[in-house]
Structures are given as structure tokens and as C-alpha cells.
Protein backbone atom coordinates (compact mmCIF):
# COMPACT_ATOMS: atom_id res chain seq x y z
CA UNK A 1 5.38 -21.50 -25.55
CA UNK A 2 7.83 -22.45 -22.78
CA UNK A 3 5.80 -24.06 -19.88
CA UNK A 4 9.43 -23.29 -17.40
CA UNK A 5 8.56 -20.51 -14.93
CA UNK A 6 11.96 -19.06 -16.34
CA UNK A 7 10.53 -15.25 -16.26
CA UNK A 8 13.26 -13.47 -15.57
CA UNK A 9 13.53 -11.35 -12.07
CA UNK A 10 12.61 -7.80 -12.34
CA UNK A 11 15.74 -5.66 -13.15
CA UNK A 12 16.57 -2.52 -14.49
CA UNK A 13 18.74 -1.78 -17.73
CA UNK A 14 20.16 1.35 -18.70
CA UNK A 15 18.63 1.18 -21.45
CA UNK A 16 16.12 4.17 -20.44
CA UNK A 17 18.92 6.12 -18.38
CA UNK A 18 19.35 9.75 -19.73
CA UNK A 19 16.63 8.76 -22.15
CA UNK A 20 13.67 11.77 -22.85
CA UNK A 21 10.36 10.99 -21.06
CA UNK A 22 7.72 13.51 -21.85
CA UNK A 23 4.76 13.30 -19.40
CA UNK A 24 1.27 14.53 -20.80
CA UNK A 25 -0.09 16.51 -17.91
CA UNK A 26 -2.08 19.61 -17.07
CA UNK A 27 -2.92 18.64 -13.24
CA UNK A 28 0.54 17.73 -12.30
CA UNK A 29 0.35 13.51 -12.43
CA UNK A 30 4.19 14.32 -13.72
CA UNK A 31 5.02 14.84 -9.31
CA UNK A 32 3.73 10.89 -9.20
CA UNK A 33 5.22 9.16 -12.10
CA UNK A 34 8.58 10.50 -11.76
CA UNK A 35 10.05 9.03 -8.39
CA UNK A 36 9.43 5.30 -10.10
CA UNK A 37 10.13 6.46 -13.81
CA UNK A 38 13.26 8.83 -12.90
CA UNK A 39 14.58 7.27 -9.73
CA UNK A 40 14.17 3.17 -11.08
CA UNK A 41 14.64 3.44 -14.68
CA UNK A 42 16.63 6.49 -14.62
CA UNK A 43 14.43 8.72 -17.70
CA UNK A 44 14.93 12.24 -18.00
CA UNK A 45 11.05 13.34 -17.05
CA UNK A 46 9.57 16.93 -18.83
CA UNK A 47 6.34 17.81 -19.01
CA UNK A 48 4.02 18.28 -21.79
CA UNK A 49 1.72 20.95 -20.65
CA UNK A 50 0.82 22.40 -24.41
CA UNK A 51 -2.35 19.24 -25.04
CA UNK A 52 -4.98 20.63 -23.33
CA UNK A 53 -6.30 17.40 -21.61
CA UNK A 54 -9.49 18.76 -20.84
CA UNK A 55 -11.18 19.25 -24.07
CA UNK A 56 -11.36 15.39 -23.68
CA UNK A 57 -13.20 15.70 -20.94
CA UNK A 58 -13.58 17.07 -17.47
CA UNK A 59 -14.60 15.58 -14.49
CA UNK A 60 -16.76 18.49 -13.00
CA UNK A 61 -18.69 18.05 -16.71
CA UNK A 62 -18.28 20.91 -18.04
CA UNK A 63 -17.01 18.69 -21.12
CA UNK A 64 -18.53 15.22 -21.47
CA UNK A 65 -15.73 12.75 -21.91
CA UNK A 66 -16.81 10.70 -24.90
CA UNK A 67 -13.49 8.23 -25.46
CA UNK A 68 -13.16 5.07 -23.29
CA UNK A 69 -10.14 5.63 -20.56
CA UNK A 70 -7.89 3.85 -22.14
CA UNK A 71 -8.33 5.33 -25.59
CA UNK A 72 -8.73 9.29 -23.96
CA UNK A 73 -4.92 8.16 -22.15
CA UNK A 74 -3.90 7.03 -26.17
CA UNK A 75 -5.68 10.19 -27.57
CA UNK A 76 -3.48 12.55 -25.19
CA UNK A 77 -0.33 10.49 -26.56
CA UNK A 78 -1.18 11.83 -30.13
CA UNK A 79 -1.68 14.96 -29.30
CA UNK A 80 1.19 15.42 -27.95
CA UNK A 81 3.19 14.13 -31.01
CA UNK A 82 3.07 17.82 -31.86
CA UNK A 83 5.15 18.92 -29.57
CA UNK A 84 7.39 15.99 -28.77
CA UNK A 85 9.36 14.55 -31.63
CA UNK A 86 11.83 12.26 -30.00
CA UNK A 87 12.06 9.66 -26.70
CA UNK A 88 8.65 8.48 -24.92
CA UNK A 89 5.43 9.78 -24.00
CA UNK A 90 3.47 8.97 -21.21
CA UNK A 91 -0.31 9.51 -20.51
CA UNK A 92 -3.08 8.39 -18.42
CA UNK A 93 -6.38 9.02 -17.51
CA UNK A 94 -8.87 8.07 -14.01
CA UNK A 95 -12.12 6.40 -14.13
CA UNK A 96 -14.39 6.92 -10.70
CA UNK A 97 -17.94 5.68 -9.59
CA UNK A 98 -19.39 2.40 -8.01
CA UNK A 99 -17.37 -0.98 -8.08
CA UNK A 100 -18.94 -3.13 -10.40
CA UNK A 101 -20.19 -5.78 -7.72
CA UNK A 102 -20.03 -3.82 -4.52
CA UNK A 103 -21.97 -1.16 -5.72
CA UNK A 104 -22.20 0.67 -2.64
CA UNK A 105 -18.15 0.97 -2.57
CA UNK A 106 -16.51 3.65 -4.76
CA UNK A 107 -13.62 2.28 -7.01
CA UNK A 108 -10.93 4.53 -8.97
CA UNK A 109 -9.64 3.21 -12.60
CA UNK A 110 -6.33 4.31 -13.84
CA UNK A 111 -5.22 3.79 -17.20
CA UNK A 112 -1.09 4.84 -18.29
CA UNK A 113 -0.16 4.85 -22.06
CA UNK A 114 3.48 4.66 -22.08
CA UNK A 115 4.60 5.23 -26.02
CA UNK A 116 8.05 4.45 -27.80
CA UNK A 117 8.10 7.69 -30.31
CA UNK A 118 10.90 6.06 -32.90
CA UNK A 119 9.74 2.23 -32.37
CA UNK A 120 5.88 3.25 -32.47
CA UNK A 121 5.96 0.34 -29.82
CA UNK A 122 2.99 1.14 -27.06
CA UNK A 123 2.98 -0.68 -22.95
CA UNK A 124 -0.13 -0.31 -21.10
CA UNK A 125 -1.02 -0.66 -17.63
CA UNK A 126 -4.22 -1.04 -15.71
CA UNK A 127 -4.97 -0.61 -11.69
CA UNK A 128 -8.43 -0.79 -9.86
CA UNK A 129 -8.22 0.42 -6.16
CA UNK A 130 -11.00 0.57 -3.67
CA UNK A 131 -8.62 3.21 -2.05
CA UNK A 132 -10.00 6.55 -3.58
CA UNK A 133 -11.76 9.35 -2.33
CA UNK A 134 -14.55 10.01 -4.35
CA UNK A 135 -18.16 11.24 -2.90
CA UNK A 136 -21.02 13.49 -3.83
CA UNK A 137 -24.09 15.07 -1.91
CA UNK A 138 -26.42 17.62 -1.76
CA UNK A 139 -26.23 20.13 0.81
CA UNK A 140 -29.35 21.75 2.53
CA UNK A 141 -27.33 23.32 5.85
CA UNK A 142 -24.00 25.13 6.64
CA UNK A 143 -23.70 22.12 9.03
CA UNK A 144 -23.92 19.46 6.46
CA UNK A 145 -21.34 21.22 4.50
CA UNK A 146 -18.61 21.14 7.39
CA UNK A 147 -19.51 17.96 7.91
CA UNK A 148 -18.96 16.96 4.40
CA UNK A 149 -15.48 18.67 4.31
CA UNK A 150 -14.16 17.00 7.60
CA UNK A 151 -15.15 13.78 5.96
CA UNK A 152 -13.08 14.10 3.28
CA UNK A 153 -9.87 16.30 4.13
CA UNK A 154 -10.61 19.17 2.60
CA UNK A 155 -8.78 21.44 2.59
CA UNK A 156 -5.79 18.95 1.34
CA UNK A 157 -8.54 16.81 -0.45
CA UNK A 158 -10.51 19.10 -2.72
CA UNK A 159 -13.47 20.07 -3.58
CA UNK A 160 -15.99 21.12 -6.23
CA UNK A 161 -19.37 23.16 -5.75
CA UNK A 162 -22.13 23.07 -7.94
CA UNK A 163 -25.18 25.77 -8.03
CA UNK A 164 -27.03 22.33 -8.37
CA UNK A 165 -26.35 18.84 -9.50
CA UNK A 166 -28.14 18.91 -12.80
CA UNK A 167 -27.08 21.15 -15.45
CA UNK A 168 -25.55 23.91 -13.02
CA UNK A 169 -25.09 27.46 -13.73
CA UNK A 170 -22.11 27.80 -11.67
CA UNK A 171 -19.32 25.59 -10.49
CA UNK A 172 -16.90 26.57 -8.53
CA UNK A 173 -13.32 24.94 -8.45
CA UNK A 174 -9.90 25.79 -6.13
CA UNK A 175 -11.46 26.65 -3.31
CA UNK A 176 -9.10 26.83 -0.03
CA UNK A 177 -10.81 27.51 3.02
CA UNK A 178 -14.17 26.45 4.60
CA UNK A 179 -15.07 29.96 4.99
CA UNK A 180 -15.11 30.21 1.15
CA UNK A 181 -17.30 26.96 0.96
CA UNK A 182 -19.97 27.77 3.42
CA UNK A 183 -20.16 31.27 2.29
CA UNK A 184 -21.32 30.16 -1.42
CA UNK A 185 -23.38 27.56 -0.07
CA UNK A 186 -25.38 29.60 2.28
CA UNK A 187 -25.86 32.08 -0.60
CA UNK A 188 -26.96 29.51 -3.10
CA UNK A 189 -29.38 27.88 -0.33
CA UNK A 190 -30.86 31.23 0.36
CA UNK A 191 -31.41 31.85 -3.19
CA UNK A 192 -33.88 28.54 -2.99
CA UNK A 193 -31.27 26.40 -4.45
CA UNK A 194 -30.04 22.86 -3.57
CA UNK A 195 -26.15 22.98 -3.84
CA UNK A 196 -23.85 19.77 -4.92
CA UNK A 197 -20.57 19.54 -3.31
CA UNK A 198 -18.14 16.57 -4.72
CA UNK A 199 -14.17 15.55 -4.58
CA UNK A 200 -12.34 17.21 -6.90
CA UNK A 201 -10.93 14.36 -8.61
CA UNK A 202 -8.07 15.76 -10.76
CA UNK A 203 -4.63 14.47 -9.59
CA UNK A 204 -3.13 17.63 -7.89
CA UNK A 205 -6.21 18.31 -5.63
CA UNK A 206 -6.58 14.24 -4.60
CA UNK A 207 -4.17 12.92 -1.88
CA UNK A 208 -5.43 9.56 -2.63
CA UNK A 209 -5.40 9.43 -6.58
CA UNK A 210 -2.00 10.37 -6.16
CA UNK A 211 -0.74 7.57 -4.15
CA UNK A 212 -2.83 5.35 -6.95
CA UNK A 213 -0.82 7.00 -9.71
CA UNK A 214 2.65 6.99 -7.85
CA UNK A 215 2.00 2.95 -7.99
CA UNK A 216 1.24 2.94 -11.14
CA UNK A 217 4.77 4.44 -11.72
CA UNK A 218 5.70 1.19 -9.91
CA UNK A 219 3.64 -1.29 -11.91
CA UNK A 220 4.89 0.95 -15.65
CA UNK A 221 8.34 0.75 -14.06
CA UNK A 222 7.83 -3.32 -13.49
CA UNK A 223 6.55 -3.66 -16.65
CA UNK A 224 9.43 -1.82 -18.79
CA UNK A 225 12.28 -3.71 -16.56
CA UNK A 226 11.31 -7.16 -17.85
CA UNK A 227 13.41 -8.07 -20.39
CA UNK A 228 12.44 -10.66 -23.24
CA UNK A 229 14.50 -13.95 -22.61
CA UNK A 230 14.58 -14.35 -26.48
CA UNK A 231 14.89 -11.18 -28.23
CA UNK A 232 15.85 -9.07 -25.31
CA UNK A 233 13.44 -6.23 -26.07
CA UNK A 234 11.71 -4.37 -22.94
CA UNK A 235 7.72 -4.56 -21.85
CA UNK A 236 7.61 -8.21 -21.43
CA UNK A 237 4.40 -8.51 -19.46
CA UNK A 238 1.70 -10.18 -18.22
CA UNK A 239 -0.82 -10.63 -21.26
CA UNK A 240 -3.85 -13.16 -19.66
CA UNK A 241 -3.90 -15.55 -16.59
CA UNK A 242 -4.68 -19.19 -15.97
CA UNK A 243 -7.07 -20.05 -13.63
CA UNK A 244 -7.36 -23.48 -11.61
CA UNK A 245 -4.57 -23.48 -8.63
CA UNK A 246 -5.80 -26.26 -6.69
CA UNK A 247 -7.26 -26.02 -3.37
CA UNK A 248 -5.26 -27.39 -0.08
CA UNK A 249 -8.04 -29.46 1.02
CA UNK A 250 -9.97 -31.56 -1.64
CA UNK A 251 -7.29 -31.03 -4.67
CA UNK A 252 -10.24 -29.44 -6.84
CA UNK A 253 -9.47 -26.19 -9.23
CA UNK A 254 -10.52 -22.59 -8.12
CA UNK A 255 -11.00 -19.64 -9.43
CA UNK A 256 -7.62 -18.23 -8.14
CA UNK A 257 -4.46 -17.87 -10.69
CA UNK A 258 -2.78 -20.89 -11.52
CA UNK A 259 -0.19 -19.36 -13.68
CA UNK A 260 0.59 -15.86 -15.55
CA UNK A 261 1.25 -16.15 -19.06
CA UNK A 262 3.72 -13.07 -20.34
CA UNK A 263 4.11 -11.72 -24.04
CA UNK A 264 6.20 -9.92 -25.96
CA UNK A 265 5.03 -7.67 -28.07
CA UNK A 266 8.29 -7.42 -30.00
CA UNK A 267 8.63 -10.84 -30.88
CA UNK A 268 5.36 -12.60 -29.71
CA UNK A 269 7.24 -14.90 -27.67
CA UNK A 270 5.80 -16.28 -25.05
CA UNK A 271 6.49 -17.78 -21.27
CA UNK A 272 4.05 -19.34 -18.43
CA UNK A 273 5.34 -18.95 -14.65
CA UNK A 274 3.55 -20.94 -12.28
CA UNK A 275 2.15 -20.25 -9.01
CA UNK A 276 2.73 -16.15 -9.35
CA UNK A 277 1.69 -15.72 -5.64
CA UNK A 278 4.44 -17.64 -4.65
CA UNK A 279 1.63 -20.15 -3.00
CA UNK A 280 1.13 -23.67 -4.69
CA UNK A 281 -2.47 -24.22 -2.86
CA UNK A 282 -5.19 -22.07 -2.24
CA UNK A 283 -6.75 -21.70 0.83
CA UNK A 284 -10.11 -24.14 1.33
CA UNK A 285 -12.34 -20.77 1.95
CA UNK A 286 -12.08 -19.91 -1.65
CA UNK A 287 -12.85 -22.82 -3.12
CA UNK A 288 -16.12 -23.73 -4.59
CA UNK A 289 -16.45 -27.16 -3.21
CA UNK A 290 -15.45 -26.91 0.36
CA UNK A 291 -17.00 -23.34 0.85
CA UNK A 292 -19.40 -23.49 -1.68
């Protein structure tokens, strides 16, 4: 392992230029990926509309998902070997619900599979973001259901209705105008019913998923610009992190990242670049010993 932060700076071969990239999408994540994928790396984007993406799951639940994220994102890659024979695939798949320690703050997941067809070579890349639009309630007024829609942008932001939130009879999808909304929901409520309304969290209906998956164009883009120093193959990336960059006050380790350590998976070789943050000492708030 070479312990010389010689990583070399992002660039961009054209390598990929003209090159076949065939997106696995039925929700339109192909308007997101391309302006990274097309305009940086210069691929040829198409999109694979023929794997139908929700029999792996949907997330109104009208099918369970039962595969992991990353795994459903790889699953959608096979499929799609069907129809694609030659270039690169690229899939992905969203994960929503309550950050792991702030539980009362929602957090969005993406996963993107990008695959190398002829090489059987696989990148992956993985973003958290509290920036996502995802809530849920029950509705018992006309008023509570305007309110609900001004809070989250709808119509731009979409939405789903439920007849209720557990095992529904009815859920209702692509709706456009409040009138439509409050309509339905005064019916349901009138019928003694409890209505759900949530986002609609599939790419083309969520301003803010998309501006999560247009950077993870960015970060798939990053990744498949480095270039292995040794063996000059593309996707060399960051593979774990090393802790202990020491604070500016006492000297002592933190928690914060030290140094990236970057693999590639063509060659296993290996590099360590120091001080990724571009910051050689961390800041005496988040250290354990002077703000313990």
C-alpha cells in the first residue's frame, strides 16, 4: 500500500465517450443521471423501460419489497441483461423512513449499480441525505388535507391517498389538483373512514429525490473518472476510512477522517490520501476530550 497521498485529481477520459449507457428506469431517474453521466463522461444514455421495477417492490405497498436496496438496484441490473447485450447498465433504488439516530428526522437512501456488461466489472455508490421529502398522516378534515398539501408542494411534490393506512382497499396515485384530493377524502371520511395521505416517493413525482439522484450522477461520475495509478483501469474509489485526525487543541485522535484509503477493484491496488477534507486538525468541539 502506498502511504503518498498521490490519488490522482479527478479527470475525465474518453474512455466512456460515445460509449452505450442503458439506464434501468420506469419513473424517469434516466432525466437525473444523464446531465453528470452524458455531459461529464460523455455516455450515450437510453433507457431500459422493458424490467418492470415494480414487481420488486413498490413504495405505496402494493408489492412488499423483499431485497435489501442495494441488492433490488443489482437485481434490476440482471434483469435487464435481457434486453441489453452490450455497454453499461445503470440502476438504483431509494430507501426512506427515520434517520437512524435522529429518529424524529426523515432520511432518504440511494443506492446506484453501475455495471460493465463485457468486463462483468460492477461500481457502487451510496448517499444518505436529510434533504428529502417524505411524510405521512391521517386525515380527519378537508382542512387538514390542504394543509398537508401546502406543506409539501403538492401539486409539484406528489402525493398518494390511501382508503386507510392499514391494508387499504383503494389507493389512489397521479393525482393533480387539490380539488381531486379533497374530493376523495371527504368521500372516504363520510363513508366513516380515516384516510392516509403520504409523498409519493417515486423519482418523477419528488422534486427533492431528484436533486438526491442528480448528485448521485455526480458522485458515479467521480467515481468512474479516477483512474488507477498502476493499472490504469477506471472506478478507483474510496473503499474504507481512517479515523483519528488530531484535534487543534490537545493533539488527541477523534472520530473525524484521518485519511481515505482507495481500491481498485481491477488490480487490488491500493493508495491512502491524507487529510481528505483538505484540513490537517479538527476543530476542539468535536473532540472527545476537550468537549467531552
Amino acid at each position: 500500500m502506498s502511504t503518498t497521498p498521490s490519488i490522482s485529481s479527478i479527470h475525465y477520459p474518453d474512455y466512456f465517450r460515445g460509449k452505450h449507457l442503458h439506464i434501468v428506469s420506469q419513473h424517469r431517474k434516466q432525466e437525473s443521471f444523464e446531465p453528470a453521466l452524458s455531459g461529464r463522461l460523455g455516455f450515450e444514455c437510453e433507457t431500459v423501460t422493458e424490467v418492470d421495477t415494480d414487481l420488486l417492490g413498490t413504495f405505496s405497498g402494493e408489492v412488499e419489497r423483499t431485497l435489501a436496496p442495494l441488492e433490488c438496484a443489482r437485481e434490476k441490473c440482471r434483469q435487464a441483461l435481457s434486453y441489453c447485450r452490450d455497454g453499461y447498465l445503470l440502476a438504483s433504488e431509494g430507501s426512506f423512513g427515520a434517520h437512524p439516530t435522529l429518529g424524529w428526522v426523515a432520511t432518504g437512501e440511494e443506492w446506484v449499480v453501475f455495471y460493465d456488461i463485457k468486463e462483468q466489472f460492477e461500481v457502487v455508490v451510496r448517499n444518505a441525505t436529510l434533504d428529502t421529502c417524505f411524510f405521512g398522516e391521517h386525515i380527519t378534515s378537508e382542512q387538514l388535507c390542504l394543509q398537508f398539501l401546502q406543506k409539501v408542494g403538492f401539486p409539484k411534490q406528489g402525493i398518494i391517498l390511501k382508503h386507510t393506512r392499514e391494508h387499504p382497499q383503494h389507493i389512489l396515485k397521479n393525482l393533480h389538483t387539490e380539488q381531486e384530493v379533497v374530493d376523495k377524502v371527504a368521500e372516504w371520511l363520510a363513508s366513516g373512514t380515516v384516510p392516509y395521505i403520504e409523498t409519493d416517493m417515486r423519482a418523477m413525482y419528488n422534486p427533492t429525490r431528484q436533486r438526491h439522484l442528480i448528485q448521485m450522477g455526480h458522485l458515479l461520475a467521480d467515481s468512474l473518472g479516477r483512474i488507477c495509478n498502476a493499472c490504469g483501469w477506471y472506478g478507483f474509489s474510496v473503499t474504507s476510512v481512517e479515523r483519528g485526525l488530531p484535534c487543534g487543541c490537545c493533539g488527541n485522535a477523534t472520530e473525524s477522517v484521518l485519511a481515505e484509503i482507495y481500491t481498485c477493484k481491477k488490480c487490488a491496488h491500493s493508495e491512502r490520501k491524507r487529510f481528505p477534507r483538505g484540513i490537517e486538525q479538527e476543530n476542539p468541539q468535536f473532540c472527545n476530550y476537550c468537549n467531552p
